[in-house]
Protein backbone atom coordinates (compact mmCIF):
# COMPACT_ATOMS: atom_id res chain seq x y z
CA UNK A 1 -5.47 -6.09 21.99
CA UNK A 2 -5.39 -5.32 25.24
CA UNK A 3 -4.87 -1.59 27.57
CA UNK A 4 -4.97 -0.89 31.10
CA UNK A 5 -6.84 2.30 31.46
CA UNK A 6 -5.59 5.38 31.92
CA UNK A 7 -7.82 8.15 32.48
CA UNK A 8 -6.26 11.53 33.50
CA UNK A 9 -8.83 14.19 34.57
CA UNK A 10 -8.36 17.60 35.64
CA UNK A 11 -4.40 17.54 34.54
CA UNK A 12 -5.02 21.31 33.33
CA UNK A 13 -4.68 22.29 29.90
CA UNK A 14 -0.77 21.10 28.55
CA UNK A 15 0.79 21.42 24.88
CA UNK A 16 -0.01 18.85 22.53
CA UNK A 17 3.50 18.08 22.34
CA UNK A 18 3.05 16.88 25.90
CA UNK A 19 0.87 13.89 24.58
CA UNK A 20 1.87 11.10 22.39
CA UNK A 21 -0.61 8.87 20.02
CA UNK A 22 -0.26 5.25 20.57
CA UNK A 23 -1.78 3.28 17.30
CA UNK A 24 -2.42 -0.91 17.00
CA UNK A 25 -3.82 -1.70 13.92
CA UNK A 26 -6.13 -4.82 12.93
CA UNK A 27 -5.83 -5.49 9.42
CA UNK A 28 -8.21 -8.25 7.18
CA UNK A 29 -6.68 -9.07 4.29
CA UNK A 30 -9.15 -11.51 2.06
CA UNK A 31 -7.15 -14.58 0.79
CA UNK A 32 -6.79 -14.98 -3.02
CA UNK A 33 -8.06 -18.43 -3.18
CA UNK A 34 -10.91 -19.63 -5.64
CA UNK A 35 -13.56 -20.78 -3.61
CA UNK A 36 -14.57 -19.92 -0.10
CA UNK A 37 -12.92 -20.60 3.16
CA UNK A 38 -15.38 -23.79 4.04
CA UNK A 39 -17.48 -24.51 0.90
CA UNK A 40 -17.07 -24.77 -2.83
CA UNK A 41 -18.92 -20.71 -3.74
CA UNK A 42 -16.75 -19.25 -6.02
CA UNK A 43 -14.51 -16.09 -4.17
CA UNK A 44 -15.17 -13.61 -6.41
CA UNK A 45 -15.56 -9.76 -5.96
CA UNK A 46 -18.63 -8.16 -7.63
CA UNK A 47 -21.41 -10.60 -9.46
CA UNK A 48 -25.47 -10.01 -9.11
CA UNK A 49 -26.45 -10.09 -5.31
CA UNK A 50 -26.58 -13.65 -3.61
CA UNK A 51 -25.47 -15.44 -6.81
CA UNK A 52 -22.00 -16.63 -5.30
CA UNK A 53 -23.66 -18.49 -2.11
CA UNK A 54 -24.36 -21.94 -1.07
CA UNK A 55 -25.84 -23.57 2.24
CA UNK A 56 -22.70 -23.17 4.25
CA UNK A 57 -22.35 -19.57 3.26
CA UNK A 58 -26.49 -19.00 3.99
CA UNK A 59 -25.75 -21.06 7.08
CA UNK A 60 -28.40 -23.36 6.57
CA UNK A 61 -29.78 -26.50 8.98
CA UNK A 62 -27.35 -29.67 8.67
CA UNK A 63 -24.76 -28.07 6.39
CA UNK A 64 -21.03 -28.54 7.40
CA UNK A 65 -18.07 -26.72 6.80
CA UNK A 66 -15.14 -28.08 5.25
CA UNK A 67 -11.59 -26.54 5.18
CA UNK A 68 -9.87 -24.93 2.09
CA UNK A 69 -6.40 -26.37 1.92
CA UNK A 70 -5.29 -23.13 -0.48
CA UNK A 71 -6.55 -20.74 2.23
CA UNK A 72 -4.32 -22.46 4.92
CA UNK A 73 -1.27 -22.49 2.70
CA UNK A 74 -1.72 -18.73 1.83
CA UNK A 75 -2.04 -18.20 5.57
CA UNK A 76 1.00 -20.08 6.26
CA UNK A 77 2.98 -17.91 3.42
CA UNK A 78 1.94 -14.61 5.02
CA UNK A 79 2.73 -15.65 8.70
CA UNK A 80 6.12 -16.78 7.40
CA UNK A 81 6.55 -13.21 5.54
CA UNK A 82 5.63 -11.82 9.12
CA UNK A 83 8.20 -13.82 10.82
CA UNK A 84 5.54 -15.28 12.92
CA UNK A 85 5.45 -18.71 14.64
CA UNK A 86 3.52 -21.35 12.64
CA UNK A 87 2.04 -23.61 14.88
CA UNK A 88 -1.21 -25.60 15.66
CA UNK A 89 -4.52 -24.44 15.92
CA UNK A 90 -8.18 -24.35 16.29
CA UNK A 91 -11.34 -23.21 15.17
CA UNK A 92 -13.40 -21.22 17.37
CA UNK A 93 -17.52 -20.11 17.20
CA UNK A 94 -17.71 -16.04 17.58
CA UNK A 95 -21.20 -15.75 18.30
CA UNK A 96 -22.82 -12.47 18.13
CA UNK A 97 -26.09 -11.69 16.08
CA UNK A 98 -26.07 -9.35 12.64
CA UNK A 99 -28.21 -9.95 9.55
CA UNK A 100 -25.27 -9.79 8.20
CA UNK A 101 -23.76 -12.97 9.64
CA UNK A 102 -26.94 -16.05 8.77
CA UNK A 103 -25.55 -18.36 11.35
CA UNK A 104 -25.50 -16.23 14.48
CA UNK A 105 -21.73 -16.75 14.22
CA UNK A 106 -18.37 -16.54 12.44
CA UNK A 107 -16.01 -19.33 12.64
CA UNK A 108 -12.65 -17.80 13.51
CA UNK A 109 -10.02 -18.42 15.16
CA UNK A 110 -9.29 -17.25 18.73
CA UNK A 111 -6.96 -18.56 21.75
CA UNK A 112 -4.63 -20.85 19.39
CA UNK A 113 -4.34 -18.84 15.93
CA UNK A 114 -2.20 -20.18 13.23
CA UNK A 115 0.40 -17.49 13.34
CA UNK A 116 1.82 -15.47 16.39
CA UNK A 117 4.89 -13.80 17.77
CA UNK A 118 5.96 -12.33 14.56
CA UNK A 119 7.45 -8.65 13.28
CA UNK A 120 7.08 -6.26 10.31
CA UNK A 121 9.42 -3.80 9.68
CA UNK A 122 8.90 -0.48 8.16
CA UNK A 123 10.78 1.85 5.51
CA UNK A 124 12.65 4.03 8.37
CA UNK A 125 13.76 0.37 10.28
CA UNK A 126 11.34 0.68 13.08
CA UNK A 127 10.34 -3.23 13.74
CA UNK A 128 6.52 -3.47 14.74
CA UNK A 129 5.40 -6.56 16.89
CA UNK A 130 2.94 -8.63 15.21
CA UNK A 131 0.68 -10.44 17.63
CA UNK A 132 -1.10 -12.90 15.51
CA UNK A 133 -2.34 -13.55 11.97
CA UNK A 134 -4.97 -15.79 12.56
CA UNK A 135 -7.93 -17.49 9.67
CA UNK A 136 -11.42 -16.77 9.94
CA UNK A 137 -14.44 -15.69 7.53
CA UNK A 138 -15.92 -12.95 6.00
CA UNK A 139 -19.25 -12.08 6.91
CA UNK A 140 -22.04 -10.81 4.47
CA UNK A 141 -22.30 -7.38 3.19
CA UNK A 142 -25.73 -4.84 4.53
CA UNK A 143 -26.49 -1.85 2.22
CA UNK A 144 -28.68 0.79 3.93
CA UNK A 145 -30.89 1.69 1.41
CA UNK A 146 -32.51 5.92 1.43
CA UNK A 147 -30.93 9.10 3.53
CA UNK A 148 -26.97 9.12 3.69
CA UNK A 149 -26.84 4.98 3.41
CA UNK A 150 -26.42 5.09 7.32
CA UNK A 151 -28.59 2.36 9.05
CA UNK A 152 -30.31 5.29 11.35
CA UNK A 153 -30.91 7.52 8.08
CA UNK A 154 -32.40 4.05 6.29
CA UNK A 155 -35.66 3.28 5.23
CA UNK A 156 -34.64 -0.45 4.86
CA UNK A 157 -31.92 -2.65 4.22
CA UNK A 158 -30.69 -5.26 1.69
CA UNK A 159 -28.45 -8.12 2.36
CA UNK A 160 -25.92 -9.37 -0.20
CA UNK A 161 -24.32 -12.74 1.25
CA UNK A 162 -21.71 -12.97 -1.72
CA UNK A 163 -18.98 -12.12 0.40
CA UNK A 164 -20.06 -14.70 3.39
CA UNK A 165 -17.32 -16.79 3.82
CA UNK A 166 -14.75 -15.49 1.83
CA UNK A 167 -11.48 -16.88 3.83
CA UNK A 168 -9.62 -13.89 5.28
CA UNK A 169 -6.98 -13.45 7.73
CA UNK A 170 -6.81 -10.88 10.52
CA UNK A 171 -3.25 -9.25 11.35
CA UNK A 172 -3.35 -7.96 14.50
CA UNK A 173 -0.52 -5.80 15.09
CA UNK A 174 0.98 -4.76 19.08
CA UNK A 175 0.02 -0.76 19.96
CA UNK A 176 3.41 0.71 18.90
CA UNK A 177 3.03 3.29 16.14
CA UNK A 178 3.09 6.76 17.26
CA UNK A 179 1.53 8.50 14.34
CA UNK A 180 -0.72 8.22 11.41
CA UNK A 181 2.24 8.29 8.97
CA UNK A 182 3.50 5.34 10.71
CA UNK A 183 0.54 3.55 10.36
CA UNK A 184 0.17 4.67 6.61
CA UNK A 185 3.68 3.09 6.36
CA UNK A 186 2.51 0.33 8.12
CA UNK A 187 -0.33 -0.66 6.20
CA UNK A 188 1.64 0.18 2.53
CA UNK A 189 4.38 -2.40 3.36
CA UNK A 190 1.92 -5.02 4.77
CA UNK A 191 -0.38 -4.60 1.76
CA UNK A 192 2.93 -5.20 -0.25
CA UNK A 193 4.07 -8.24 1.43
CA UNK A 194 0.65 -9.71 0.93
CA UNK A 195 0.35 -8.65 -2.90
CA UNK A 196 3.96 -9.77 -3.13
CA UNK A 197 3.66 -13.41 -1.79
CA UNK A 198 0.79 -13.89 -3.76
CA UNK A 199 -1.91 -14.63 -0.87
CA UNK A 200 -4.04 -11.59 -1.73
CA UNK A 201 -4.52 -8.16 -4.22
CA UNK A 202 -4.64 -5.79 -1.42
CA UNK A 203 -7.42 -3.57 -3.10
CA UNK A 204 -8.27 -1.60 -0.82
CA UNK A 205 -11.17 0.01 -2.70
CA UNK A 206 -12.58 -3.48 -3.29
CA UNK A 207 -12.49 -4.27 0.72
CA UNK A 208 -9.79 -7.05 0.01
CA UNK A 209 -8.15 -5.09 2.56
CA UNK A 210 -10.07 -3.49 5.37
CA UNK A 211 -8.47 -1.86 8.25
CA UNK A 212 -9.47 -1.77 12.05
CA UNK A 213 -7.54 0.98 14.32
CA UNK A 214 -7.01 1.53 17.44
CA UNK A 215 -6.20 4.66 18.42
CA UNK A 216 -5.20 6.45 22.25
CA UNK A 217 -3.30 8.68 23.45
CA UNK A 218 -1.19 9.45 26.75
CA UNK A 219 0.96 11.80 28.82
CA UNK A 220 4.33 11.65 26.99
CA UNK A 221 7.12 9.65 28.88
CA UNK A 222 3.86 7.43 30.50
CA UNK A 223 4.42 3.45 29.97
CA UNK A 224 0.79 2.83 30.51
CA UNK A 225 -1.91 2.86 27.65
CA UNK A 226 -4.36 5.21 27.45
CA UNK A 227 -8.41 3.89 27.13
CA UNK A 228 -8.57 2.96 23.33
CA UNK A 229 -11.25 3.38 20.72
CA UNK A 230 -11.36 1.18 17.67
CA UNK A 231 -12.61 3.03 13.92
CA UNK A 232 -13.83 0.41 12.05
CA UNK A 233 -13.29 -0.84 8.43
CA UNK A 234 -10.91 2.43 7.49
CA UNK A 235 -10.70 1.53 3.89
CA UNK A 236 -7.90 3.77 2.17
CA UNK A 237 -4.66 5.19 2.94
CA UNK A 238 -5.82 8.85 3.58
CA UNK A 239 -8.65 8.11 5.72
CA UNK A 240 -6.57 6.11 8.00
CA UNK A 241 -4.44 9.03 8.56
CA UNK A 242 -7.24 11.54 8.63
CA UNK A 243 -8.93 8.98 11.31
CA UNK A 244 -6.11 9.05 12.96
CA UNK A 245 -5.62 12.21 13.22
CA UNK A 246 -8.67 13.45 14.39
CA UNK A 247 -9.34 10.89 16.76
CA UNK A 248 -6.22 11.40 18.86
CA UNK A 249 -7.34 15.41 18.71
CA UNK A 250 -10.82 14.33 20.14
CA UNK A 251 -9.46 12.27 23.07
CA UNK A 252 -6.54 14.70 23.82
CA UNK A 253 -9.39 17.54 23.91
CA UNK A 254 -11.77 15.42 25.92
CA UNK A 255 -9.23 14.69 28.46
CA UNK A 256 -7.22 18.08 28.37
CA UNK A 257 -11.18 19.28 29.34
CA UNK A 258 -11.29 16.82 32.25
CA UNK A 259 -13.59 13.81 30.72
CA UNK A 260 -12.56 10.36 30.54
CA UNK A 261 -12.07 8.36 27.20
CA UNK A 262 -15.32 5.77 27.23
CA UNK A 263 -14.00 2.87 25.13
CA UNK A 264 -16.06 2.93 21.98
CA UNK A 265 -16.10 1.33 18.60
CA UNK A 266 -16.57 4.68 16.06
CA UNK A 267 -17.14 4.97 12.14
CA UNK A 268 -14.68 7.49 10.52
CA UNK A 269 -17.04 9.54 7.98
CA UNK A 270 -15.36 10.96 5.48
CA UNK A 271 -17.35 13.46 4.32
CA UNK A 272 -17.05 15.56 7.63
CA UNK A 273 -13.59 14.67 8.65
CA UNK A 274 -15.08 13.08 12.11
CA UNK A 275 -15.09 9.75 13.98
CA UNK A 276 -18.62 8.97 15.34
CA UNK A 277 -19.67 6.79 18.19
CA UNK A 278 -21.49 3.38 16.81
CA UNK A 279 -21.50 1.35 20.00
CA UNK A 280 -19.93 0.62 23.47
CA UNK A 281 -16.64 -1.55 22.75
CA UNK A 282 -17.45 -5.21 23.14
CA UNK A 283 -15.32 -7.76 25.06
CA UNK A 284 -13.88 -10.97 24.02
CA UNK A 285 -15.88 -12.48 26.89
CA UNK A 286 -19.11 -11.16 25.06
CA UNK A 287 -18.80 -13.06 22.31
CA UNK A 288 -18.72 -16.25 24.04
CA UNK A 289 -15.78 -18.19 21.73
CA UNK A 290 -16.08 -21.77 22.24
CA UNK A 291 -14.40 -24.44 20.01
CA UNK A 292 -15.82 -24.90 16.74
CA UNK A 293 -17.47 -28.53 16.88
CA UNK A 294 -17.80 -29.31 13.10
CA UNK A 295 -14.01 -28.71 12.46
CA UNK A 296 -10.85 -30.68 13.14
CA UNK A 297 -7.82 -29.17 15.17
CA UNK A 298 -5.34 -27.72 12.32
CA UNK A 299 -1.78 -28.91 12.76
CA UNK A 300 0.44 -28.04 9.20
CA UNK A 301 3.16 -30.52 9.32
CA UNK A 302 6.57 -29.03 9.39
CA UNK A 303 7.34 -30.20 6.32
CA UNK A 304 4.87 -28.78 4.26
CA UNK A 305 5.65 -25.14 6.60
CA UNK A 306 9.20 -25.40 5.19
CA UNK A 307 8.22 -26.25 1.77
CA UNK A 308 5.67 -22.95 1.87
CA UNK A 309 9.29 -21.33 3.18
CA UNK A 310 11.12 -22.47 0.40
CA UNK A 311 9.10 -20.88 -2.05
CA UNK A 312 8.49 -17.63 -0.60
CA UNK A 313 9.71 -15.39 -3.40
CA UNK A 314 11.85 -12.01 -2.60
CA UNK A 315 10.21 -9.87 -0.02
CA UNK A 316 9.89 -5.49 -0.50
CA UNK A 317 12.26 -4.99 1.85
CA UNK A 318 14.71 -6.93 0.24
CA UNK A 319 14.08 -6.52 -3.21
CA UNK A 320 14.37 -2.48 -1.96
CA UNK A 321 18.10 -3.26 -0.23
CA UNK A 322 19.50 -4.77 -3.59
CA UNK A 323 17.35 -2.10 -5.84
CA UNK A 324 19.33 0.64 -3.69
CA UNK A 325 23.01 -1.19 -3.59
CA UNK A 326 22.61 -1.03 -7.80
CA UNK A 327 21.17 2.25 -7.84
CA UNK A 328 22.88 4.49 -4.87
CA UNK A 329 22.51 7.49 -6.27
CA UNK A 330 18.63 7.67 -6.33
CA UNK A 331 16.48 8.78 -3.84
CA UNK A 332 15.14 6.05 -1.54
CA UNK A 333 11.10 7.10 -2.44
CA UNK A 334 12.02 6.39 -5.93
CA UNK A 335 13.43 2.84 -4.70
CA UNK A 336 10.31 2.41 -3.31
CA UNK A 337 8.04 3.50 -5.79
CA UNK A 338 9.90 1.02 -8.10
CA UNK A 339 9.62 -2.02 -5.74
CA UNK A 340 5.80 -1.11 -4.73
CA UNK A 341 5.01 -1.33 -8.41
CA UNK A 342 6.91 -3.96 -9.33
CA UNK A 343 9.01 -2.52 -11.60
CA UNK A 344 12.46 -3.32 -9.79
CA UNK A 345 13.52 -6.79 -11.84
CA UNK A 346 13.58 -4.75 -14.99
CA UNK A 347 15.58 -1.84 -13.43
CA UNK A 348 17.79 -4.65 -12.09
CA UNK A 349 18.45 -6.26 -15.00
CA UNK A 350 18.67 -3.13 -17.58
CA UNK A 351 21.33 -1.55 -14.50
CA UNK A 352 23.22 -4.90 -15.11
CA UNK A 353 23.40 -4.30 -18.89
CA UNK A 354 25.08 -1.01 -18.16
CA UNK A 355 21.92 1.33 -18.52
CA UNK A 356 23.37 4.12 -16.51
CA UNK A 357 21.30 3.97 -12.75
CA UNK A 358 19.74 6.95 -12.37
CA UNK A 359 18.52 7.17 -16.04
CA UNK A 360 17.13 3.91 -15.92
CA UNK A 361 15.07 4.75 -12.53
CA UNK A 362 14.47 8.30 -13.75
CA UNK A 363 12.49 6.21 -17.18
CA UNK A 364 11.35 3.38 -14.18
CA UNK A 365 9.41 5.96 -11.90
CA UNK A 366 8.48 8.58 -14.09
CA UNK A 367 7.65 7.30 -17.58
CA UNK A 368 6.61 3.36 -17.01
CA UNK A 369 3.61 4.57 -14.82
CA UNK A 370 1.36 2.39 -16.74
CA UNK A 371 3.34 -0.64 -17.06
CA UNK A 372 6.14 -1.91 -19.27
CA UNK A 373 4.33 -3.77 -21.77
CA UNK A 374 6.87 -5.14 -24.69
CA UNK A 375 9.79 -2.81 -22.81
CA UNK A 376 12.52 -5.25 -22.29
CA UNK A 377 15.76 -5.07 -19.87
CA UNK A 378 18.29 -5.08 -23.00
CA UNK A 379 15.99 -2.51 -24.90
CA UNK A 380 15.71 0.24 -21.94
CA UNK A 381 19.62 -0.24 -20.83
CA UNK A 382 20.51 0.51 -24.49
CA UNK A 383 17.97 3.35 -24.62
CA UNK A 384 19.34 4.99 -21.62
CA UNK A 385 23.14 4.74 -23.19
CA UNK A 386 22.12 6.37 -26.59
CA UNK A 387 20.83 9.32 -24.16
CA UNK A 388 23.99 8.97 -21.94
CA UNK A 389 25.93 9.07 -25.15
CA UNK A 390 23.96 12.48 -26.32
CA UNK A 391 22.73 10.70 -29.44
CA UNK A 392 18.95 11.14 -28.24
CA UNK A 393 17.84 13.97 -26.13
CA UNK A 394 15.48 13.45 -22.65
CA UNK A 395 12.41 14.34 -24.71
CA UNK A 396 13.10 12.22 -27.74
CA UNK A 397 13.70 9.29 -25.11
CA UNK A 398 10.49 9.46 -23.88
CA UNK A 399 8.95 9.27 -27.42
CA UNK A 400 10.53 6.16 -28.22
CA UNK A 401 10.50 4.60 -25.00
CA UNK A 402 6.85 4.79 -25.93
CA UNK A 403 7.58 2.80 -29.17
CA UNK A 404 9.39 0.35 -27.01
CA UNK A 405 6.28 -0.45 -24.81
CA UNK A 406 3.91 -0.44 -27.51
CA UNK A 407 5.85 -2.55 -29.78
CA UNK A 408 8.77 -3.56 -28.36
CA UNK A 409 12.01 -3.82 -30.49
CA UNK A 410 15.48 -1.93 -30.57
CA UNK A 411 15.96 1.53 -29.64
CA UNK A 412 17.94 2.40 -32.25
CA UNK A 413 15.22 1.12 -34.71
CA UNK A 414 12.66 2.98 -33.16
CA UNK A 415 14.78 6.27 -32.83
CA UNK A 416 15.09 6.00 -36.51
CA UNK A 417 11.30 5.43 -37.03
CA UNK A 418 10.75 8.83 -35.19
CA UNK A 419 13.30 10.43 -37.41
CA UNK A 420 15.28 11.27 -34.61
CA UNK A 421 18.66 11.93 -35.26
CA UNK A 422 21.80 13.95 -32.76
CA UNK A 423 22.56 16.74 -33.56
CA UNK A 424 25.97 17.67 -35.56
CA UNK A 425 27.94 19.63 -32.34
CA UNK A 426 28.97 22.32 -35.55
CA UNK A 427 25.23 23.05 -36.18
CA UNK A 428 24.05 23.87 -32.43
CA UNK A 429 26.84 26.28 -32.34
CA UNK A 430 25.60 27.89 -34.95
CA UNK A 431 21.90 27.85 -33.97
CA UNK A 432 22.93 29.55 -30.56
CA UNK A 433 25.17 32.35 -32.04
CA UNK A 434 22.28 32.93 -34.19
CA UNK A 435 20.15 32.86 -31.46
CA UNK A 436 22.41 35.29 -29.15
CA UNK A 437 22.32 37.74 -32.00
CA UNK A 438 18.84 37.63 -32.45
CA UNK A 439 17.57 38.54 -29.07
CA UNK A 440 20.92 41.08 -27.04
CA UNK A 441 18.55 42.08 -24.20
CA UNK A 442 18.03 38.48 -23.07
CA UNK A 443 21.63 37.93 -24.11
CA UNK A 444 23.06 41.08 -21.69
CA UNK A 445 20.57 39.97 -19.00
CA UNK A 446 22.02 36.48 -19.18
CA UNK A 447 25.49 37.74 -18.78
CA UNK A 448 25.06 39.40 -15.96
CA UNK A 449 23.65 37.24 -14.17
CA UNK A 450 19.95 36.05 -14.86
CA UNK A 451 19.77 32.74 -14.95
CA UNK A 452 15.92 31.99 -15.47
CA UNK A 453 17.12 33.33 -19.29
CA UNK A 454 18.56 30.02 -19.49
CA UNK A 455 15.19 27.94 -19.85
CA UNK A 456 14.66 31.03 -22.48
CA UNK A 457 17.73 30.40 -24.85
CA UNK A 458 16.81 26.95 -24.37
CA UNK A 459 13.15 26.80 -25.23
CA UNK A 460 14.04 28.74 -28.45
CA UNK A 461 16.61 26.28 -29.32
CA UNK A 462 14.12 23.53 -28.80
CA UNK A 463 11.31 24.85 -31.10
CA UNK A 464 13.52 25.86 -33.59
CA UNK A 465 15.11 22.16 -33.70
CA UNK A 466 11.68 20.41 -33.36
CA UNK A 467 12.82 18.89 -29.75
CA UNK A 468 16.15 17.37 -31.25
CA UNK A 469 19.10 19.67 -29.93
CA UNK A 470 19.92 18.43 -26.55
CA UNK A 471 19.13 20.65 -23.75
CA UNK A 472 22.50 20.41 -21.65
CA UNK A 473 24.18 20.43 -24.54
CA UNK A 474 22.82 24.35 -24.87
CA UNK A 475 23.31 25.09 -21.59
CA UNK A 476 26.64 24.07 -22.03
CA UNK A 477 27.26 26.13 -24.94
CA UNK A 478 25.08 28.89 -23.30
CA UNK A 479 27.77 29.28 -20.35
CA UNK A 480 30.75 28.64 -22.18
CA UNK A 481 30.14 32.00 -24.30
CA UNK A 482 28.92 34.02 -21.37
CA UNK A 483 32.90 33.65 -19.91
C-alpha cells in the first residue's frame, strides 16, 4: 500500500476538525480447508505444541511444497464475493528471517496475486476499493515466556509451528476509510462475507482473522497521504477502533508540535490504550520477492471460476436488502443483527407464513440469541399470530417460544403445556376496577396526568394474574376510564 509523504511541520497548532484520518486495512483471513496450504498437516486450531507439523511446515532439506486445490477454490470464492478480478498467478519467496518462519521465508504471493481490482461495500453504501486478495502461508506462532509476555520483558521463548502453513489469504484494502467506525464496519461485513461463503470462521479471538492497519492522517481538503504507520495483528473489533483512535491522536499531536511522522510498524497494547514503536517500516524491496522455484504458475480455468460463481450462495448485503423489503418497519441494526447471525431465512420464511414483521424480528433479535434449535418457520409465524391475536401475552410468548426451541412442536400445544390461557376481556375489567378502588391516590395521580402510574396499575395487574393479562390490553382499559 503505497503513500507519498506528507510531512507538515511548524503549521501552528489547528482544530482537530482541521485534520482527517485516512485508514487502509490488511486483513488475513485463514482458509477453512483441512490440511495445510502445501502439505498434508492437519489445519486445525489448538492441539499440543508441534503435533500438527510435517517437513514442509518445519521447512526441512529436500522437502517440496505442493498446492491445496481446496485453498485455491476458497480463494477464488472470496475474490468473487469481493468483486475482484480472477486471474493468473504466481508464487513468490518473501524472505526475511524470524524463528518463527523455519525456512527463512514465506511463500506468498506478490506482483501477480490471484485476486485484484475488486470492491466491498459497507452498511451506509460507501464502496471501498479492494486492491488484492492474494494466497500465501501462515507462519509459526513465538510465545515470550516471563515479564508481560513481550520479547524485551522475556526470559526465553518457545516456538509452536502448528500454525506454519496454514493457507491464508491477505485482503488488502485501498486507504479510504476516514474513521475507526468505518473500519469496524469494514472489517464486520468482510468477516461476514468470508463466514458466509464458507471459506473461513472469522474468529477473531482464535487469530482466524488478524488485522493489519494502516493508519495517517492529513490537513483536511489535502489529496496527498500523510506518512503511514502500520499496528500489527489488531485482533478484535474494539481494539481496532481504540488503535485507531489513538494513533491518529499521536500523529496529529506529533505534527501539530512540529515533528514529522517516521514510518513505523507499532503493537497496539491494550492494557494501556497506546500504540508502541516495534521497528522501522520495511520495504517490499527488503524482502527480496523472487519467484517461488518449487511451484507451478497458477492459472484457474474459466470454467471452473464460473462454476465457483455459480455456487456462491446469497451474500449479507443482499440477504439484508430482501430481510428489509419483508420487514420495513424494523430498524435497519436489527436487519443486521439478524443477517450477521444468520437468523434471516427463518424470519423470511415465518414473515411469509403471515407472522406479523416486527413481532417475528422483535422474537429474531431479542429472544433467539442462542440459536433456534427445534424453532421452526411455521411454529414462530403461528406463535407471533396467537400474540397478534391477544390470545398470549409478550411474556407468556417468550416462555413458550422457549418450549419451541427446546422441543420443538406447535405453539398452541406448548401454550397449553404452560397453562397459559387469554384472558376473558369481562374478567380484566373487573380486575382493574378492583384495582382503581384499591389504591385512589395512584388512581387521582394517574388522572391528572402521571403517566409513570401506568407501569404501576400494570405491574399490579400482572402479579395478580400470574403474567397472563395482557399488558396493552390494561393500558387500554387504564386510559379508557381515565376519560
Amino acid at each position: 500500500m503505497s503513500a507519498d509523504t506528507l510531512d507538515v511541520p511548524g503549521l501552528g497548532a489547528p482544530a482537530d476538525t482541521e485534520w482527517e484520518t485516512v485508514v487502509g486495512l490488511e486483513v488475513h483471513a485463514e482458509l477453512a480447508t483441512e490440511t495445510k496450504l502445501f502439505s498434508a498437516s492437519p489445519n486445525r486450531f489448538g492441539g499440543e505444541p508441534n503435533t500438527h507439523i510435517d517437513p514442509v511446515s518445519l521447512g526441512l532439506p529436500g522437502s517440496l511444497p505442493v498446492l491445496n486445490e481446496k485453498a485455491v477454490e476458497l480463494a477464488i470464492r472470496v475474490g468473487l464475493s469481493l468483486n475482484c478480478r480472477v486471474q493468473p498467478s504466481i508464487f513468490a519467496r518473501k524472505n526475511y528471517f524470524y524463528p518463527d518462519m523455519p525456512k527463512d521465508f514465506q511463500i506468498s504471493q506478490y506482483d501477480q496475486p490471484i485476486n485484484v481490482d475488486g470492491w466491498l461495500e459497507l452498511p451506509s453504501g460507501k464502496r471501498i476499493g479492494i486492491e488484492r486478495a492474494h494466497l500465501e502461508e501462515d507462519t509459526g506462532k513465538t510465545v515470550h515466556i516471563g515479564g508481560g509476555g513481550r520479547i524485551h520483558e522475556a526470559g526465553y521463548s518457545l516456538v509452536d509451528y502448528n500454525r506454519a502453513g496454514v493457507p491464508l489469504i491477505e485482503i488488502v484494502g485501498h486507504p479510504e476509510l476516514r474513521s475507526a467506525e468505518e473500519a469496524r464496519q469494514y472489517v464486520t461485513e468482510l468477516r461476514s462475507i468470508l463466514v458466509a461463503v464458507g471459506a473461513s470462521d472469522g474468529k477473531m479471538e482464535e487469530g482466524s482473522l488478524r488485522v493489519d492497519c494502516n493508519v495517517s492522517v492529513r490537513p483536511l481538503g489535502s489529496d496527498r497521504l500523510g506518512t503511514r504507520c502500520e499496528i500489527k495483528n489488531v485482533n478484535s473489533l474494539r481494539s481496532l477502533g481504540r488503535a485507531i483512535e489513538y494513533e491518529s491522536r499521536r500523529q496529529i499531536d506529533q505534527l501539530i508540535s512540529g515533528h514529522p511522522i517516521e514510518q513505523q510498524t507499532r503493537h497496539w497494547n491494550e492494557d494501556d490504550g497506546r500504540t508502541h514503536a516495534l521497528r522501522s517500516k520495511e520495504e517490499d524491496y527488503d524482502y527480496r520477492y523472487f519467484p517461488e522455484p518449487d511451484l507451478l504458475p497458477l492459472d484457474p480455468s474459466a470454467e471452473w471460476v464460473e462454476q465457483i460463481r455459480q455456487a456462491l450462495p446469497a451474500l449479507p448485503r443482499d440477504r439484508r436488502l430482501s430481510l428489509a423489503e419483508a420487514a420495513p418497519t424494523v430498524d435497519a441494526d436489527h436487519i443486521a443483527l439478524a443477517v450477521e447471525r444468520s437468523m434471516d431465512e427463518l424470519a423470511l420464511a415465518a414473515i411469509s407464513r403471515g407472522g406479523p414483521s416486527d413481532r417475528v424480528m422483535t422474537h429474531v433479535v431479542q429472544n433467539l440469541a442462542d440459536g433456534v434449535g427445534m424453532l421452526s418457520p411455521e411454529s414462530l409465524a403461528g406463535l407471533v399470530a396467537m400474540e397478534a391475536a391477544g390470545e398470549l401475552t409478550a411474556t407468556q410468548a417468550k416462555k413458550v417460544l422457549a418450549v419451541l426451541v427446546e422441543s420443538g412442536g406447535s405453539p398452541q400445544e406448548a401454550a397449553q403445556s404452560l397453562g397459559f390461557e387469554a384472558m376473558d376481556s369481562g374478567e380484566l375489567e373487573t380486575l382493574v376496577d378492583g384495582l382503581i378502588s384499591e389504591h385512589p391516590d395512584e388512581w387521582s395521580r394517574f388522572c391528572d396526568g402521571d403517566n409513570k402510574l401506568t407501569g404501576f396499575f400494570v405491574g399490579q395487574v400482572m402479579k395478580a394474574t400470574q403474567g397472563r393479562a395482557d399488558g396493552n390490553a390494561v393500558t387500554q382499559l387504564l386510559n379508557a376510564r381515565r376519560g
